[in-house]
Protein backbone atom coordinates (compact mmCIF):
# COMPACT_ATOMS: atom_id res chain seq x y z
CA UNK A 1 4.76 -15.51 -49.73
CA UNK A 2 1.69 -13.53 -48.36
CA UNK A 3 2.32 -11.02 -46.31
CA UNK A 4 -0.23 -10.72 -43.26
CA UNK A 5 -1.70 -7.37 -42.47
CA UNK A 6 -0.83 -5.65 -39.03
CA UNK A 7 -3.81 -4.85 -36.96
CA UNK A 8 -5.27 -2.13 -35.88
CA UNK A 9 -6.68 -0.48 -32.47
CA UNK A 10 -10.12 -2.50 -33.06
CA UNK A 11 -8.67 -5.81 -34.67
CA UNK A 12 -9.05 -7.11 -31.21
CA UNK A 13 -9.59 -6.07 -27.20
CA UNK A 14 -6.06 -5.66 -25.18
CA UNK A 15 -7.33 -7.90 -22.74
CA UNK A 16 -9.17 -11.03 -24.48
CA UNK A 17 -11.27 -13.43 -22.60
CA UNK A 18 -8.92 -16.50 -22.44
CA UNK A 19 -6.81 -14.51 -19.44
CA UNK A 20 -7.83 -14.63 -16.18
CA UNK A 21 -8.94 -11.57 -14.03
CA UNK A 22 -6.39 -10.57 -12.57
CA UNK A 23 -4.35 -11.14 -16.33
CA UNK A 24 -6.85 -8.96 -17.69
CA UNK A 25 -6.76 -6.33 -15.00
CA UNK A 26 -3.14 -6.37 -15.51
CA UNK A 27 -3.58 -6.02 -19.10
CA UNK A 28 -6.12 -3.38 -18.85
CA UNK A 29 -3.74 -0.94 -17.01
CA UNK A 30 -2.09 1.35 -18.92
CA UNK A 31 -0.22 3.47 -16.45
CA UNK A 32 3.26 4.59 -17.85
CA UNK A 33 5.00 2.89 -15.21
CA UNK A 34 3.21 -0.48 -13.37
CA UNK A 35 4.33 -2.90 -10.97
CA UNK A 36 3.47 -6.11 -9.41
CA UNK A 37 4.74 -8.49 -6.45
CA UNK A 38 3.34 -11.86 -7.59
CA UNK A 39 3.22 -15.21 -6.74
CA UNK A 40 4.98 -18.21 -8.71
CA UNK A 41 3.73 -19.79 -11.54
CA UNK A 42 0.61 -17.65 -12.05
CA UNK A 43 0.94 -17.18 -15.55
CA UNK A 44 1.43 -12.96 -15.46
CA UNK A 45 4.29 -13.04 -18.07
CA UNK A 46 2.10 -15.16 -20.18
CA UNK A 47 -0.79 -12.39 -20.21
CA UNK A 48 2.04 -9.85 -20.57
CA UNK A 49 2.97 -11.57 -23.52
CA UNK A 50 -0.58 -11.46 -25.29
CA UNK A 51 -0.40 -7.74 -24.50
CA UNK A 52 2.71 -7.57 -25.90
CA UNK A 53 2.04 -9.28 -29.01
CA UNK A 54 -0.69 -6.76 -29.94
CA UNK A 55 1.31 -3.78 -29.00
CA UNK A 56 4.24 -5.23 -31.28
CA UNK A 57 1.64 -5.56 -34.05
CA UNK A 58 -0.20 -2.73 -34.19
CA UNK A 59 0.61 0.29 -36.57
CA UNK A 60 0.49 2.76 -34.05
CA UNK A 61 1.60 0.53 -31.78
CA UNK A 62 6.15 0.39 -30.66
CA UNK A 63 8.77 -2.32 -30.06
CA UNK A 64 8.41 -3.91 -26.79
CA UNK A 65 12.02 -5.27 -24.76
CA UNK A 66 11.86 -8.06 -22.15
CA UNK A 67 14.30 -8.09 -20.09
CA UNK A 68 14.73 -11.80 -17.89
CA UNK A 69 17.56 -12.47 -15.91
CA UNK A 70 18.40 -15.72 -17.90
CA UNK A 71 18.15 -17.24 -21.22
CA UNK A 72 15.45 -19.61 -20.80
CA UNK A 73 13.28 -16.85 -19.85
CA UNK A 74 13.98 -15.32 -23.11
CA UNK A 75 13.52 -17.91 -24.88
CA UNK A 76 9.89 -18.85 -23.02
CA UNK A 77 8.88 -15.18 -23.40
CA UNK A 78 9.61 -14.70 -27.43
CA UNK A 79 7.58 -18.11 -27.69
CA UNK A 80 4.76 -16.93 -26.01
CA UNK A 81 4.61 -13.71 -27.78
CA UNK A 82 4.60 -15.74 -30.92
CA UNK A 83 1.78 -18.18 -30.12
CA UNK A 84 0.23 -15.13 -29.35
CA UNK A 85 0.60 -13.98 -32.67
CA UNK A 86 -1.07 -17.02 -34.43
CA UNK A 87 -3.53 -17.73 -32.12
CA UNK A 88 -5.11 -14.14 -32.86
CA UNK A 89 -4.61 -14.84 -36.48
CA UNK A 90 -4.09 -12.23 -39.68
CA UNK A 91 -2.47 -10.12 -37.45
CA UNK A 92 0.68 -10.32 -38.05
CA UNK A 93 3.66 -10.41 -40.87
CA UNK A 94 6.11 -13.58 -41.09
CA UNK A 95 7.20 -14.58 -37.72
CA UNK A 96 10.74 -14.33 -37.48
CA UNK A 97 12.86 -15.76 -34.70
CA UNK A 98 16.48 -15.17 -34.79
CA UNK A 99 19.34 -14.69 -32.40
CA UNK A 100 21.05 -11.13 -32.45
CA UNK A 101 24.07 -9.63 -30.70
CA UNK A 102 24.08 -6.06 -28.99
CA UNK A 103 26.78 -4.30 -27.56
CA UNK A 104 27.02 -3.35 -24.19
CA UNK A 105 28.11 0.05 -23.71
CA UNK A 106 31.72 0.65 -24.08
CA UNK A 107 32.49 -2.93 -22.43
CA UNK A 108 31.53 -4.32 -25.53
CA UNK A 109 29.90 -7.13 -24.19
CA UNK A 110 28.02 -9.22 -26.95
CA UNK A 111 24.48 -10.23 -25.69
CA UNK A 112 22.35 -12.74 -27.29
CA UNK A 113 18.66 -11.10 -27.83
CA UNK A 114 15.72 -12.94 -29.42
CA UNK A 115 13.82 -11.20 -31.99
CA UNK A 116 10.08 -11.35 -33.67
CA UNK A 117 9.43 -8.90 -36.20
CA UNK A 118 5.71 -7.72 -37.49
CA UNK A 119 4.06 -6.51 -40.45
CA UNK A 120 3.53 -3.31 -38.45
CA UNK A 121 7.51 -2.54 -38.38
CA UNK A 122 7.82 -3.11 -34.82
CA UNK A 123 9.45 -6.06 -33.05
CA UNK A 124 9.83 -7.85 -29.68
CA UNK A 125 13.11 -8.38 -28.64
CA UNK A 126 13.54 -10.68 -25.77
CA UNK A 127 17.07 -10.40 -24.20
CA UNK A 128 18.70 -13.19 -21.90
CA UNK A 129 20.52 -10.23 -19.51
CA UNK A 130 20.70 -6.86 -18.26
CA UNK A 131 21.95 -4.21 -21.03
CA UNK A 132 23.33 -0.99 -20.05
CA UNK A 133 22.33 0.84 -23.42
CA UNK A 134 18.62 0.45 -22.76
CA UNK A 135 18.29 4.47 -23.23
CA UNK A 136 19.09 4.26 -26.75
CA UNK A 137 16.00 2.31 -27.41
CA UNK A 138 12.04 3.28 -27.24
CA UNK A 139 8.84 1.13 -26.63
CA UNK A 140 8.09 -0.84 -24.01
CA UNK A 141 10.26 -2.32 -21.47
CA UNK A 142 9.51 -5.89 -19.67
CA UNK A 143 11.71 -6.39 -16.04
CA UNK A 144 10.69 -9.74 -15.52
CA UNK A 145 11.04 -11.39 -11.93
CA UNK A 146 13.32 -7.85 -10.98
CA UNK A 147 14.28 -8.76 -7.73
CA UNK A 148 16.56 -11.45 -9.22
CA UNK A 149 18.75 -9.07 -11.53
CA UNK A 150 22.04 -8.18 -10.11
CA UNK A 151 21.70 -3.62 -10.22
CA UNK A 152 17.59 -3.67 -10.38
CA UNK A 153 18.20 0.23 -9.49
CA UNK A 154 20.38 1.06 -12.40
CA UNK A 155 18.39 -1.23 -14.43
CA UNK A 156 15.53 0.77 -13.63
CA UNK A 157 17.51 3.93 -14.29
CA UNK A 158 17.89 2.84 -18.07
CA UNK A 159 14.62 2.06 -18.36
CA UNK A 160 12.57 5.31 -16.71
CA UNK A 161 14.57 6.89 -19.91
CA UNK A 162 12.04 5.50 -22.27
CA UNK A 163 9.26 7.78 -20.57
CA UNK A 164 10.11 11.05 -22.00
CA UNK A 165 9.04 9.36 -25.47
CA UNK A 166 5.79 7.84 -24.85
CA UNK A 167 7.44 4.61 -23.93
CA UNK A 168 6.10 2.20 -20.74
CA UNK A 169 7.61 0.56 -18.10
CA UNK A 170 6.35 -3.04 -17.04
CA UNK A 171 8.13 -4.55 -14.23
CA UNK A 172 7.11 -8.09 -12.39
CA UNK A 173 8.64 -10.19 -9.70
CA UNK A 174 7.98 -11.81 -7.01
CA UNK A 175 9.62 -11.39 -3.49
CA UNK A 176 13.41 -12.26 -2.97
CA UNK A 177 13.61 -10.32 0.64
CA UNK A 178 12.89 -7.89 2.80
CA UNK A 179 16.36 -5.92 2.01
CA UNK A 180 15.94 -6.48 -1.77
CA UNK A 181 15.48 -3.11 -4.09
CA UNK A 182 12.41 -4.70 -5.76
CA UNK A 183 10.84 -4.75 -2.17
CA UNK A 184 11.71 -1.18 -1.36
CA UNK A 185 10.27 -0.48 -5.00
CA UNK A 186 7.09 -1.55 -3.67
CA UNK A 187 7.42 0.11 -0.38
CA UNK A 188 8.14 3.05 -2.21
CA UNK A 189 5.23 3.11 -4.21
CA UNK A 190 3.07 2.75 -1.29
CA UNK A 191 4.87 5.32 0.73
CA UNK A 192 3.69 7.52 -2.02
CA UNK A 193 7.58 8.31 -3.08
CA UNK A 194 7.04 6.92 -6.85
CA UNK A 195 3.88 7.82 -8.47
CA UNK A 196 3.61 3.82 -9.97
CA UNK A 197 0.70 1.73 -10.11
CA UNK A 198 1.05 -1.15 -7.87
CA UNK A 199 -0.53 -4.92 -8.64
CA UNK A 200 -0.32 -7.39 -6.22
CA UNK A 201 -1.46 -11.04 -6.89
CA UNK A 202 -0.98 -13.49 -4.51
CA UNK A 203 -1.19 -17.58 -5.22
CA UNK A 204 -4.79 -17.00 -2.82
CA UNK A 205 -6.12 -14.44 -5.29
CA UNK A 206 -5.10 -16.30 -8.16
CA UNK A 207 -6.85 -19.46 -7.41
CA UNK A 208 -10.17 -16.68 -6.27
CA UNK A 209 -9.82 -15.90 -10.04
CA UNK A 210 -10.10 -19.82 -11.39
CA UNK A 211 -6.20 -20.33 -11.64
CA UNK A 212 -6.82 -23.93 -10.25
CA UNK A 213 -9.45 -24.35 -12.99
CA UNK A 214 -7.63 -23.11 -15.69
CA UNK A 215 -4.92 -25.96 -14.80
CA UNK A 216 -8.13 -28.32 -14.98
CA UNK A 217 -9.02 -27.02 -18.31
CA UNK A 218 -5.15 -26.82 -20.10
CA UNK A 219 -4.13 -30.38 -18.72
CA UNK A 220 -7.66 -32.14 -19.60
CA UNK A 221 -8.49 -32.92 -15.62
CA UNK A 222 -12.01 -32.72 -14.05
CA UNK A 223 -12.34 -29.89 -11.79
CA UNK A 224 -13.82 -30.15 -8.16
CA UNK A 225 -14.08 -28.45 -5.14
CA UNK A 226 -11.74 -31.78 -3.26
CA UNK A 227 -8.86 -31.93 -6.40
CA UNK A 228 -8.75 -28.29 -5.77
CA UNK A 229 -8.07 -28.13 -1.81
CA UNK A 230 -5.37 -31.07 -2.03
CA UNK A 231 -3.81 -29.44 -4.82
CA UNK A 232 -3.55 -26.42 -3.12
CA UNK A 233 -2.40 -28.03 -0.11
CA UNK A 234 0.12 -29.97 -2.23
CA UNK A 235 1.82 -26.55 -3.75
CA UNK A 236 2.14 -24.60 -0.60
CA UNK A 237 4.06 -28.33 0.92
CA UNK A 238 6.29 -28.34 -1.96
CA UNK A 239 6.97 -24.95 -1.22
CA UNK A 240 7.41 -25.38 2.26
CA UNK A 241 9.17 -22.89 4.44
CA UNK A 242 9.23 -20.45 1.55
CA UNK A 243 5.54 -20.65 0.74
CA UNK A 244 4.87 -16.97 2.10
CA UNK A 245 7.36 -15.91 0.00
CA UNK A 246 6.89 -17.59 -3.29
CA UNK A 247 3.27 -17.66 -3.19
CA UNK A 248 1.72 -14.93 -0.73
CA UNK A 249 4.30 -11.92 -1.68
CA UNK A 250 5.80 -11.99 1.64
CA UNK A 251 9.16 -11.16 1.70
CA UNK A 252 11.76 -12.83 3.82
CA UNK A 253 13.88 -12.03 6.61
CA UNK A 254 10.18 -9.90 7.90
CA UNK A 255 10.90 -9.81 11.65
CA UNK A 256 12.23 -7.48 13.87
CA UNK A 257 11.66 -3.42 14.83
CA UNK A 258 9.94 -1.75 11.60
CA UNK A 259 10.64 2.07 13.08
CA UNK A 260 14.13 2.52 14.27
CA UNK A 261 14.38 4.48 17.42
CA UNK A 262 17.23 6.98 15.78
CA UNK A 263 14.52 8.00 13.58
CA UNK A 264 11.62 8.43 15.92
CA UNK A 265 14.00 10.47 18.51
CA UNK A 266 14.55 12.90 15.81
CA UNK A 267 10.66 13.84 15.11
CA UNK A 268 10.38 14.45 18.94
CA UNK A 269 9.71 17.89 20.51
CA UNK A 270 10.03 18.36 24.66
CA UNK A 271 7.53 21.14 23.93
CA UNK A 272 5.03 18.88 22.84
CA UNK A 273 2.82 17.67 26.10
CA UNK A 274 1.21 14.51 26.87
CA UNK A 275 -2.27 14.63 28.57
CA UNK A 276 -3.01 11.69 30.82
CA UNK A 277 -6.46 11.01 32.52
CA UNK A 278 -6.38 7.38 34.64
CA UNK A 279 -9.33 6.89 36.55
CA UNK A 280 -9.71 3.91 39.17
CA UNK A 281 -12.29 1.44 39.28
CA UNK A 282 -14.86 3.10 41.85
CA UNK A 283 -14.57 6.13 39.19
CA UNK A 284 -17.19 3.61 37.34
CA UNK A 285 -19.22 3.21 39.45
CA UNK A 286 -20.49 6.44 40.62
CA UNK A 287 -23.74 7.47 38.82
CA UNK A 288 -23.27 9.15 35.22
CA UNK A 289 -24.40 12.56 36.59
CA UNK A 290 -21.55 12.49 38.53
CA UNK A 291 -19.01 11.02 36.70
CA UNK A 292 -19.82 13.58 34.06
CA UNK A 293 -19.44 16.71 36.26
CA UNK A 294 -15.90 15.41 37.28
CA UNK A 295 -14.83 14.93 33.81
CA UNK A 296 -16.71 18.21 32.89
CA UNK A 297 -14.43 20.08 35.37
CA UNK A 298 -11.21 18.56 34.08
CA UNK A 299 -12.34 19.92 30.29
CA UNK A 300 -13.10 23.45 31.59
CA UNK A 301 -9.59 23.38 33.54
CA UNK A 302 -7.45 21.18 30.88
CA UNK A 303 -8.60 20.38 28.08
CA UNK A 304 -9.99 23.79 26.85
CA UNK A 305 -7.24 26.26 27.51
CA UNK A 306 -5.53 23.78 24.97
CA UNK A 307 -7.72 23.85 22.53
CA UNK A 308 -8.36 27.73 23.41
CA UNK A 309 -4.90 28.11 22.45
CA UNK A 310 -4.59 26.49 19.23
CA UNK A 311 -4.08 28.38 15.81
CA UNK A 312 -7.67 28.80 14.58
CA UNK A 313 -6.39 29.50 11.13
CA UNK A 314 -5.17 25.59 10.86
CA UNK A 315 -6.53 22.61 9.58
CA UNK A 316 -6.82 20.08 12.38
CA UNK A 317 -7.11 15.78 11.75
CA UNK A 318 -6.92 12.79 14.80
CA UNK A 319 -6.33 9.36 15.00
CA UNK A 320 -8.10 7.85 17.70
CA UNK A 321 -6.66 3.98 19.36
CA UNK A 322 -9.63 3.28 21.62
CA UNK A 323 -9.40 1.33 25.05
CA UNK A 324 -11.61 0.77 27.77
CA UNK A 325 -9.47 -1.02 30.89
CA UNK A 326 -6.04 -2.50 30.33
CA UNK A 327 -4.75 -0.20 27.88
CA UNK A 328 -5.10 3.33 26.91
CA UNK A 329 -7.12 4.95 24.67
CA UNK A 330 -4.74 7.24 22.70
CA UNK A 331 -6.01 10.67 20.97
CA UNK A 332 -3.87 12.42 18.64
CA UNK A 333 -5.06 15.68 17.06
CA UNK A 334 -2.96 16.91 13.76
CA UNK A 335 -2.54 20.66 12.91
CA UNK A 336 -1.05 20.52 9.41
CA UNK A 337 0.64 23.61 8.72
CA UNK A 338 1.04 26.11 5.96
CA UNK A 339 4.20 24.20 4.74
CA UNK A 340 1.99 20.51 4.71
CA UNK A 341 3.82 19.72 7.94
CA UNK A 342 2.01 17.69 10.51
CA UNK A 343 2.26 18.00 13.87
CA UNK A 344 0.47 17.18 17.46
CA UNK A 345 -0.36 20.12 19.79
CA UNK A 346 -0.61 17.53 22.17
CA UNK A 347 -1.80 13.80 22.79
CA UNK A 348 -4.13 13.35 25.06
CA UNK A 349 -4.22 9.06 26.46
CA UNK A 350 -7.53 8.18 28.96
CA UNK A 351 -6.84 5.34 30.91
CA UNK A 352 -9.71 3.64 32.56
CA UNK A 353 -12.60 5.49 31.45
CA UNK A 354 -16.05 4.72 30.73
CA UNK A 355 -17.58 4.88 27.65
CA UNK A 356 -19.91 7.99 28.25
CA UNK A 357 -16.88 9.71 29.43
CA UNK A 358 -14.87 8.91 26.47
CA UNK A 359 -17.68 10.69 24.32
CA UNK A 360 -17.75 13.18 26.61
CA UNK A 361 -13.76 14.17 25.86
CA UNK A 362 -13.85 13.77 22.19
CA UNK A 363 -17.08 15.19 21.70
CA UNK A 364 -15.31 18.48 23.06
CA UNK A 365 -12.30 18.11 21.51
CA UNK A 366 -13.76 17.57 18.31
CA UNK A 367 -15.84 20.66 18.49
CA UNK A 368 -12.68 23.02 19.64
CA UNK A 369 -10.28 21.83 17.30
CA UNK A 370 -9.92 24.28 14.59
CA UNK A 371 -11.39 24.17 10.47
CA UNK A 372 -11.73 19.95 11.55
CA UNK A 373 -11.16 17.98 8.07
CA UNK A 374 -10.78 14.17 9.20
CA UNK A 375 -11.00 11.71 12.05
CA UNK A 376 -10.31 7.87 12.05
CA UNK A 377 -11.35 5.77 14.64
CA UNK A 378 -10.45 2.62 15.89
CA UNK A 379 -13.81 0.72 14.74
CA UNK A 380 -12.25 -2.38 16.43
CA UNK A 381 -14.56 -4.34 19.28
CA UNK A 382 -15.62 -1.82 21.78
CA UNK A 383 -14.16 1.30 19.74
CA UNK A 384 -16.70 0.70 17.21
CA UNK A 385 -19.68 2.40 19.44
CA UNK A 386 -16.86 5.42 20.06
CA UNK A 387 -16.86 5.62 16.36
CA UNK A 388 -20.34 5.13 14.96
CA UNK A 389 -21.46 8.05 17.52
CA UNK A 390 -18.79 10.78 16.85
CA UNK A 391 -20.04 9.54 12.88
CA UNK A 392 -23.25 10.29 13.97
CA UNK A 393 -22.41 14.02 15.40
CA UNK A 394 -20.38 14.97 12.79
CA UNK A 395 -21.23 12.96 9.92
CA UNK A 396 -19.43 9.63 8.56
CA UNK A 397 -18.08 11.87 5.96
CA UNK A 398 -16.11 13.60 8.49
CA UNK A 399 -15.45 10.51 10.76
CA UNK A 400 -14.33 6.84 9.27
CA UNK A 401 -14.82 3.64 11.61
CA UNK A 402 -11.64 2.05 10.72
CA UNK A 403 -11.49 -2.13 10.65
CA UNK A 404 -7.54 -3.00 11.20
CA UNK A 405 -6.54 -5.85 9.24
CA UNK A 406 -3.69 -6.94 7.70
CA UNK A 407 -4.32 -5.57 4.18
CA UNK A 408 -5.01 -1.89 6.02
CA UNK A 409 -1.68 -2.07 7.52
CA UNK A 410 0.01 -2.69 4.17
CA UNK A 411 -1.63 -0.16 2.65
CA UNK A 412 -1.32 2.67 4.52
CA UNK A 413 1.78 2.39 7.56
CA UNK A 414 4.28 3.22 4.10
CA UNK A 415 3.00 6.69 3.92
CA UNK A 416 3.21 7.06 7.79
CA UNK A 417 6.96 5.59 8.14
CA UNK A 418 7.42 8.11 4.79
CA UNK A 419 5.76 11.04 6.71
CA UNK A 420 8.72 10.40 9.62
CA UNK A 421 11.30 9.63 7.44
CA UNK A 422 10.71 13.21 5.71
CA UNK A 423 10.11 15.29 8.24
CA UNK A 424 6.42 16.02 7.22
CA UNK A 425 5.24 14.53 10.22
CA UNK A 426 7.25 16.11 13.55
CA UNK A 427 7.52 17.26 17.01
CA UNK A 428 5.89 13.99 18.92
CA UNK A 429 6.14 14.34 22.54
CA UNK A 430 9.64 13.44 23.39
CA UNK A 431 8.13 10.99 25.99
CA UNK A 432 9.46 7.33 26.79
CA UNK A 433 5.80 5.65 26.42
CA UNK A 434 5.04 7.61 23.09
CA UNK A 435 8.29 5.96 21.72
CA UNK A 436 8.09 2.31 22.71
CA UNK A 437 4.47 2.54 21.62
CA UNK A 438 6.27 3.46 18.16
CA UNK A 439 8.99 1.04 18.44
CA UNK A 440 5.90 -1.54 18.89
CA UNK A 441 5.40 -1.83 14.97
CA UNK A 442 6.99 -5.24 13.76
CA UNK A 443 6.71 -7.05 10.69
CA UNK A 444 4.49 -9.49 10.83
CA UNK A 445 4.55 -11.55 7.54
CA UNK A 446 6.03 -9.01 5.78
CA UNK A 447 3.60 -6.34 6.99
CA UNK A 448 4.23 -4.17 10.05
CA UNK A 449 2.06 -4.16 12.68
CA UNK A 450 1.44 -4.02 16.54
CA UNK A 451 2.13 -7.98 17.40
CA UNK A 452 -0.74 -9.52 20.12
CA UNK A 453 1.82 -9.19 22.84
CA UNK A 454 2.07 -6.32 25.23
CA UNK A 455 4.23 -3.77 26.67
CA UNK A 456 4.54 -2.08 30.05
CA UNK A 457 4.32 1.59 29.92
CA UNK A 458 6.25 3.97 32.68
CA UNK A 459 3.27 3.84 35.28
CA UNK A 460 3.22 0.05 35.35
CA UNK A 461 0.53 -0.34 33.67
CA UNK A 462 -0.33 -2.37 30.07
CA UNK A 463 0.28 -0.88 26.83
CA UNK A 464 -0.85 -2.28 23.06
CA UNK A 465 0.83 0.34 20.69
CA UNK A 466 -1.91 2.81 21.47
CA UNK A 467 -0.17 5.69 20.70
CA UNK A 468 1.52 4.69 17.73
CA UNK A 469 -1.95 3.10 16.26
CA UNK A 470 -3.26 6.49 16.69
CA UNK A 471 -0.21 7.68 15.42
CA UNK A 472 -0.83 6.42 12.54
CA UNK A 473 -4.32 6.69 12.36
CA UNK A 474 -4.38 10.45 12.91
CA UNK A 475 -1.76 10.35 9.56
CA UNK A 476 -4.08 8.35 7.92
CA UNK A 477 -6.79 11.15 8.49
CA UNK A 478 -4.87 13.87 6.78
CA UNK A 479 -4.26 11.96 4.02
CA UNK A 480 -7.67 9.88 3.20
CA UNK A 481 -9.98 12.46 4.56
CA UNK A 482 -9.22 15.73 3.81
CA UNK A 483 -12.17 16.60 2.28
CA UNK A 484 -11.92 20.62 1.36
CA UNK A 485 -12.48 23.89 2.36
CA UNK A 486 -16.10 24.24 1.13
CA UNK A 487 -17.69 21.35 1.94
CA UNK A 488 -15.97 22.01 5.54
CA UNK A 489 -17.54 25.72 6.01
CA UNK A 490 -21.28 23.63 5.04
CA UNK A 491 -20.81 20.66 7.25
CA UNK A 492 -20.34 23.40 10.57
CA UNK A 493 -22.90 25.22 10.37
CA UNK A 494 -24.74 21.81 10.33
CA UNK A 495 -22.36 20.60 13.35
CA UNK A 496 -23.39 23.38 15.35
CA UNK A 497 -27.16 22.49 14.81
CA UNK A 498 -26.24 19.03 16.30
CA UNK A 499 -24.31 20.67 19.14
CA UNK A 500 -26.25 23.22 21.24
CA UNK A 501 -26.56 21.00 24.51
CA UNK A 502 -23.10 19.66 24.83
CA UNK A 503 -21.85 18.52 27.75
């Protein structure tokens, strides 16, 4: 019998063409610890598997452990990690596929495990369920489709053991709830609270990368732009009602309140003041010179003794949720503290006021609020003229025009709901309007979010969230734009070149 000669780190790329993109970005990332929310049937085990197989056979390479939560996905993983094997050719020593039996802790519960062994001395071992004695092993461990084991979290605890040796942690599912671990895994990760990488591949994004024509290719059918839309349409109505959870990584059971009001009660302060400017209609219409003296007077008796009194030796962020009639524009200025704590010296909400006005406030504020780092600005409709000007003043660096969408919500309201949960963002005015603007976030498709409806706010007027998209906004700030202490001192002695007329 020949024996077949293991490869090495340049036999062969870790991510060969034949896998798709988002296969090969998947491949390509070599974080300790990696995770993805997928959609069905988009062939991310199989790419894991070609990984796999050239981990398994390299000399410097270690033993890789799948771990499904039934035999047939065992059975489908250890074959794919052997096709793998021939298909890239001298790679490899005799292909061995055998049945073992572990025990299971002091249960002593037998369970079955398929094996392939390489030339290199390491193996794949695929296992049909969860064992308990994963920290006496090293390598690589595979959770595939997590959210379906019965104790992901203690799963995972076994697992994270393999770090401390070199060893890596793949785990893949997609979406069985809203209340599943796997889901709060991913929250988790964007929260910030584990320092994972994060995939997420969605049966949209997979088609983007030529999933459909793969299909085409593998099952000998002519590809066009018609066979793919019916297809498409075909999945997603076999699917049916759990289409957005199968194939778009929505999780189920997605309605209701996202920020419980026990939780936003306790980061409120009575000492913390809300400013309130309304203005009527026939405010509007009076010519600028006026309307700007008026406003000018209600900055030199208001607004500046605020910012006056403000601890100059703090870093200062806001979140802006911009408004013309209707609802309110919402400002919230963050001092963040010595500690990293974040917190509002006040909010300051502008009903009805025109849009030279509305520069003429946060042009001030901007300028008083002390060692400024960050400002994001709702870049939405109207708010985007709001935003490109204060970019202008004080450079975009300084100032980000911020689109809303759904994939800027996921993203980044995780670290905000973290930032309340932990205390590191506190004392909100303890004010009824400030909380149901809060209590506004639902999830929408999985992803929380102010919904198009609106609320009534204590003066009987409309409300849209405001303050909690500013809120969150201002949070956003001191996270995304904190830019540094020297290129701060630089950027005012420019601002203050910009600034000599003022208001």
């Amino acid at each position: 019998m020949t024996t077949k000669q293991p490869i090495t780190d340049n036999t062969l790329s870790r991510s060969p063409m034949v896998l798709l993109p988002y296969q090969q970005r998947w491949c390509a990332d070599t974080s300790a610890v990696k995770v993805c929310e997928k959609s069905r049937r988009i062939g991310l085990t199989w790419g894991e598997a070609a990984d796999s197989a050239l981990l398994a056979a390299k000399t410097n390479g270690m033993n890789v452990w799948y771990v499904g939560y039934n035999k047939d996905m065992a059975l489908e993983f250890i074959h794919d990690c052997g096709n793998w094997a021939k298909f890239y050719g001298l790679v490899a020593g005799e292909i061995e596929e055998t049945e073992e039996v572990f025990v299971d802790g002091d249960d002593r519960q037998a369970i079955l495990a398929f094996v392939i062994r390489f030339a290199s001395g390491h193996r794949i071992t695929a296992l049909s369920s969860r064992p308990n004695n994963l920290r006496g092993k090293q390598g690589r461990v595979i959770l595939d489709e997590a959210a379906f084991h019965e104790s992901l979290s203690e799963l995972l605890k076994s697992a994270m053991a393999l770090l401390m040796w070199g060893g890596q942690v793949h785990i893949i599912s997609t979406h069985d709830g809203v209340d599943n671990a796997f889901n709060e895994l991913v929250n988790d990760i964007r929260a910030g609270k584990k320092p994972y990488s994060l995939h997420r591949i969605s049966f949209d994004d997979a088609i983007a990368d030529g999933l459909y024509q793969r299909i085409c290719l593998r099952r000998g059918i002519e590809w066009t732009a018609d066979g793919e839309i019916e297809w498409i349409a075909d999945i997603r109505a076999s699917y049916g009602e759990d289409a957005k959870e199968e194939l778009d990584c929505i999780p189920k059971n997605g309605g209701g309140k996202w920020l419980n009001r026990a939780l936003i009660e306790s980061r409120m302060s009575p000492y913390t003041p809300v400013i309130r400017l309304d203005k009527s209609d026939e405010f509007a219409l009076l010519p600028e010179y006026n309307r700007a003296k008026e406003i000018n007077d209600w900055i030199t008796d208001t607004l500046e003794p605020l910012l006056d009194g403000l601890d100059k030796s703090r870093i200062s962020f806001v979140g802006e949720d911009f408004a013309r009639s209707g609802d309110k524009t919402v400002i919230v200025p963050l001092l963040q503290y010595p500690n990293l704590i974040l917190k509002p010296p006040f909010i300051l909400e502008l009903g009805n006021m025109p849009f030279a006005q509305q520069e003429q406030i946060m042009t001030t504020l901007l300028k008083g609020l002390p060692n400024l780092r960050g400002g994001a600005f709702d870049a939405r409709g109207n708010g985007q003229s709001l935003a490109e000007k204060m970019q202008d003043t004080f450079g975009a660096d300084i100032i980000e025009a911020i689109m809303l969408s759904e994939s800027w919500y996921r993203t980044h309201t995780a670290p905000f709901k973290s930032a309340l949960e932990d205390g590191t963002l506190t004392d909100l005015p303890k004010d009824e309007d400030i909380l149901n603007d809060l209590r506004a976030f639902e999830l929408v498709n999985g992803v929380p979010r102010i919904p198009t409806t609106r609320t009534q706010g204590t003066d009987g007027k409309k409300r849209h969230g405001d303050a909690g998209i500013a809120l969150l906004l201002a949070h956003y700030a001191s996270r995304e734009l904190n830019v540094g202490q020297i290129k701060v001192a630089t950027r005012k002695v420019k601002r203050k070149s910009k600034l000599t007329q003022g208001f």
